[in-house]
Protein backbone atom coordinates (compact mmCIF):
# COMPACT_ATOMS: atom_id res chain seq x y z
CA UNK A 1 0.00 0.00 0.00
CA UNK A 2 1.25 2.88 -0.85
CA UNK A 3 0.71 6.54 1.02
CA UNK A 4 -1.09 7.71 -1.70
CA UNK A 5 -4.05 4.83 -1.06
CA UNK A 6 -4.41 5.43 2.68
CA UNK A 7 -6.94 7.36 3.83
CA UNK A 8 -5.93 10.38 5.57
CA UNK A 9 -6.78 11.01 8.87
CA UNK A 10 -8.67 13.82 10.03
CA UNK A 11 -7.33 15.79 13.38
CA UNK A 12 -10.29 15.99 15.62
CA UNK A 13 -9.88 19.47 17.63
CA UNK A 14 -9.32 19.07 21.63
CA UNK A 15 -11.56 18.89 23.68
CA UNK A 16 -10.45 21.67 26.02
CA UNK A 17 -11.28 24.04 22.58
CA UNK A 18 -15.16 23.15 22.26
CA UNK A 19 -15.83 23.35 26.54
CA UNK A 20 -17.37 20.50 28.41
CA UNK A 21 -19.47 18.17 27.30
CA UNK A 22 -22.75 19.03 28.59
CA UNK A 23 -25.29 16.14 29.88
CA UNK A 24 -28.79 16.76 30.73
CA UNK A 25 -29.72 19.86 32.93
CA UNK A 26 -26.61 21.49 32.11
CA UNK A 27 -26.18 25.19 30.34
CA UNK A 28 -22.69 25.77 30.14
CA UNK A 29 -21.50 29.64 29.42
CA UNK A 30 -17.83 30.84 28.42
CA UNK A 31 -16.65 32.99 30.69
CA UNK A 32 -12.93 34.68 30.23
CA UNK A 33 -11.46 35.32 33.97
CA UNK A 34 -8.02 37.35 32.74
CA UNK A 35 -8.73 41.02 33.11
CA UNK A 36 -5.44 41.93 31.58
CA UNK A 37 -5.32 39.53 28.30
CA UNK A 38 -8.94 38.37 28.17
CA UNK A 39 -7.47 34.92 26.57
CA UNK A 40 -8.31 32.54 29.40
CA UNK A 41 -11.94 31.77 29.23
CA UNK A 42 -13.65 28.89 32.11
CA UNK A 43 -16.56 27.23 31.21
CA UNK A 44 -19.45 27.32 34.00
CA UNK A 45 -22.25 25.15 34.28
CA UNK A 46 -25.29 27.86 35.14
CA UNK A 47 -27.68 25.00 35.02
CA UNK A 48 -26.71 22.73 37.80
CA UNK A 49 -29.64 23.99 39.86
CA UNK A 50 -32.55 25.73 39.26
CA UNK A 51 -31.79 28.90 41.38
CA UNK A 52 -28.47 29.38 39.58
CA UNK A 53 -29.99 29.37 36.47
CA UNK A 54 -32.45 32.15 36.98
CA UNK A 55 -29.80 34.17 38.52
CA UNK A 56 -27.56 33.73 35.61
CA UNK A 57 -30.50 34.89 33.17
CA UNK A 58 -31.50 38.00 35.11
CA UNK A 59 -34.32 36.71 36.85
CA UNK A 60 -33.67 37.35 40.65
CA UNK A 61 -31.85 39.37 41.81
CA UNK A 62 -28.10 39.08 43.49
CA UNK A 63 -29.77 39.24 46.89
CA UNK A 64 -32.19 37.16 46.02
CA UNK A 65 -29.40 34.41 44.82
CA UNK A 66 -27.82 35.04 47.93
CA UNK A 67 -30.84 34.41 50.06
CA UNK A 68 -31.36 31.54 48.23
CA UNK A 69 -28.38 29.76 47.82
CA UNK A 70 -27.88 30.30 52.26
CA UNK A 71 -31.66 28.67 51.97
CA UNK A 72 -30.40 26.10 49.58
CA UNK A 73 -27.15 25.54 51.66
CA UNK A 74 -29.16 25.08 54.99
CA UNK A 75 -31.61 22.54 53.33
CA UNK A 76 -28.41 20.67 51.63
CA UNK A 77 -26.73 20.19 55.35
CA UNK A 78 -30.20 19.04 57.19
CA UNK A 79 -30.76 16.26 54.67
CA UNK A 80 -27.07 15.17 54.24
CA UNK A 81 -26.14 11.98 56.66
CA UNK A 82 -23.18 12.68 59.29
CA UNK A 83 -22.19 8.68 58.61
CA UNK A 84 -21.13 7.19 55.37
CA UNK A 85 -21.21 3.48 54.14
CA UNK A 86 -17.25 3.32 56.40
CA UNK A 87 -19.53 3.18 59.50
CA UNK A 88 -21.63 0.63 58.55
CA UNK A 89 -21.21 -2.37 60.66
CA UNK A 90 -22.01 -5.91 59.35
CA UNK A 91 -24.93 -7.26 61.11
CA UNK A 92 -25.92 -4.54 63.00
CA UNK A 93 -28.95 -3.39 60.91
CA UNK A 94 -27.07 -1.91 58.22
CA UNK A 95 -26.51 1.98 58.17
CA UNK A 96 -30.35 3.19 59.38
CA UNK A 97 -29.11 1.12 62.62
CA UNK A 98 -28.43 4.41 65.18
CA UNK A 99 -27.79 7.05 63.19
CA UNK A 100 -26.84 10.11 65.07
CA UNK A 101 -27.05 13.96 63.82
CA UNK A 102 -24.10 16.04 63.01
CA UNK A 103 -24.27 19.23 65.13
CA UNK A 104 -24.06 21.31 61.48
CA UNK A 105 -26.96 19.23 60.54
CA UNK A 106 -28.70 20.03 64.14
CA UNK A 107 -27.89 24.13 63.29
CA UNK A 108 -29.33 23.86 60.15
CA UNK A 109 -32.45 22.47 61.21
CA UNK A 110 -33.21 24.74 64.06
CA UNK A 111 -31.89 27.55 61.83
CA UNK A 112 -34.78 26.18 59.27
CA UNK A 113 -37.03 25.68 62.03
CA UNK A 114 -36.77 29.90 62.81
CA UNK A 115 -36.79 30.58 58.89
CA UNK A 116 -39.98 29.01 58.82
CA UNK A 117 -41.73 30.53 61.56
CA UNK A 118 -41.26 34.16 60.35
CA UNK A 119 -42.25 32.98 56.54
CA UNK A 120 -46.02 32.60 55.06
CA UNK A 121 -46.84 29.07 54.61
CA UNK A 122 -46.92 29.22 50.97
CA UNK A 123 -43.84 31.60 50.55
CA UNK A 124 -42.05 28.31 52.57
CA UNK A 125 -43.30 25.75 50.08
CA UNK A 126 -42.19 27.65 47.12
CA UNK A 127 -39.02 27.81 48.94
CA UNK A 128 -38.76 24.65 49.96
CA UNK A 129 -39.37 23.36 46.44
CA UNK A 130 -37.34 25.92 44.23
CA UNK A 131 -34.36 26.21 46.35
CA UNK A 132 -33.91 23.15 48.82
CA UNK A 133 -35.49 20.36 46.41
CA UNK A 134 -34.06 22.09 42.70
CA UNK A 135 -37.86 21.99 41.53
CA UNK A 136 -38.36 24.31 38.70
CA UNK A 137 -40.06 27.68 39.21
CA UNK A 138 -43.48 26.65 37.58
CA UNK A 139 -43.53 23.47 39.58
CA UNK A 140 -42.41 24.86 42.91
CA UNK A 141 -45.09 27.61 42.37
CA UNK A 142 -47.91 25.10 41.10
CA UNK A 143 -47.05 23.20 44.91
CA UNK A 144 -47.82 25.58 46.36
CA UNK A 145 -50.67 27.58 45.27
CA UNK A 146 -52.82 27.29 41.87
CA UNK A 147 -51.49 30.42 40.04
CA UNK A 148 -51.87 31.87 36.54
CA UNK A 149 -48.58 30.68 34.23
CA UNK A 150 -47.98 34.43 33.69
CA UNK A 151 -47.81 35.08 37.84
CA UNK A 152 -44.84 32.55 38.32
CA UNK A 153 -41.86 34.38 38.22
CA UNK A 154 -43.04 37.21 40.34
CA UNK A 155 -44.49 34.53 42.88
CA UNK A 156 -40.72 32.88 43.51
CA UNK A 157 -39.48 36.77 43.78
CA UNK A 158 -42.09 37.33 46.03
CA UNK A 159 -41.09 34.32 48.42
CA UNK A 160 -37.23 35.04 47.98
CA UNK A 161 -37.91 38.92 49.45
CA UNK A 162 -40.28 37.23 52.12
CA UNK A 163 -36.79 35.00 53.10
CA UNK A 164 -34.44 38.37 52.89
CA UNK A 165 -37.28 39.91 55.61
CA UNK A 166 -36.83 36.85 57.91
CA UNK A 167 -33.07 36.66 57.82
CA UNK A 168 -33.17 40.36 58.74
CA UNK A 169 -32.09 41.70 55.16
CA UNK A 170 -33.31 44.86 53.36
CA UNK A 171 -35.11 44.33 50.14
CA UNK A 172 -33.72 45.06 46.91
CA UNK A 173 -36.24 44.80 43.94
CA UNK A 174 -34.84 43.05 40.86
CA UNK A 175 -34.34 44.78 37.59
């Protein structure tokens, strides 16, 4: 065979070049982080969670992201389990056998617990739901109250300003 007959292979560009590969649920966005030469770029997945994703299009505010990222945090640490599969001990019931609470898990929880009481009922679902569960903002709002299609977005504003009032935040109105 001669070099003339082979077929000629074609370079495929590198990966790094094109950004991640995204799965589903995720909106990447180029982002360059060098003030000076503007040549080296990140890519940053805005659509990991729900609440990032409206931030990152302009629909909340930053305070509102920042309310609701603490919420999101809080909600994150309360469900998460202080004991891994390390602790398990064979025969002894498996890992529901005795679990005990972290005491960042027991601060979250009362923290919740004093969020909750200062916070309408439906304001808490919606919050519950869009921020602590990653439901989207239609869904979240639909659990909590029936509400017109058009109403959503200012009904998940509306909740995230109720949780900047009960941490003890002013409230800034988004643009």
């Amino acid at each position: 065979m001669s070099k003339r007959s082979r077929k000629q292979r074609v370079r495929q560009p590198s990966s790094s070049r094109l950004g991640p590969k995204p799965g589903p649920g995720a909106v990447y966005i180029r982002e360059f982080v060098s003030a000076r030469t503007g040549r080296e770029e990140r890519y940053r997945n805005i659509g990991e969670h729900p609440l990032t994703l409206a931030h990152a299009r302009g629909k909340i505010s930053d305070e509102q992201f920042a309310a609701g990222d603490e919420f999101r945090s809080l909600c994150e640490l309360r469900l998460g389990g202080s004991r891994d599969s390390t602790d398990m001990v064979p025969g002894a019931g498996g890992a529901g056998a005795g679990l005990c609470f972290a005491q960042a898990q027991i601060d979250a929880i009362r923290k919740l617990e004093r969020l909750r009481g200062r916070i309408k009922t439906r304001d808490w679902i919606i919050l519950e739901k869009f921020c602590g569960e990653g439901w989207s903002m239609a869904e979240a709002v639909r659990a909590a109250t029936l509400c017109h299609p058009s109403g959503v977005l200012f009904r998940v504003q509306e909740a995230l300003d109720e949780l900047i009032v009960a941490r003890g935040e002013r409230i800034a109105r988004s643009a």
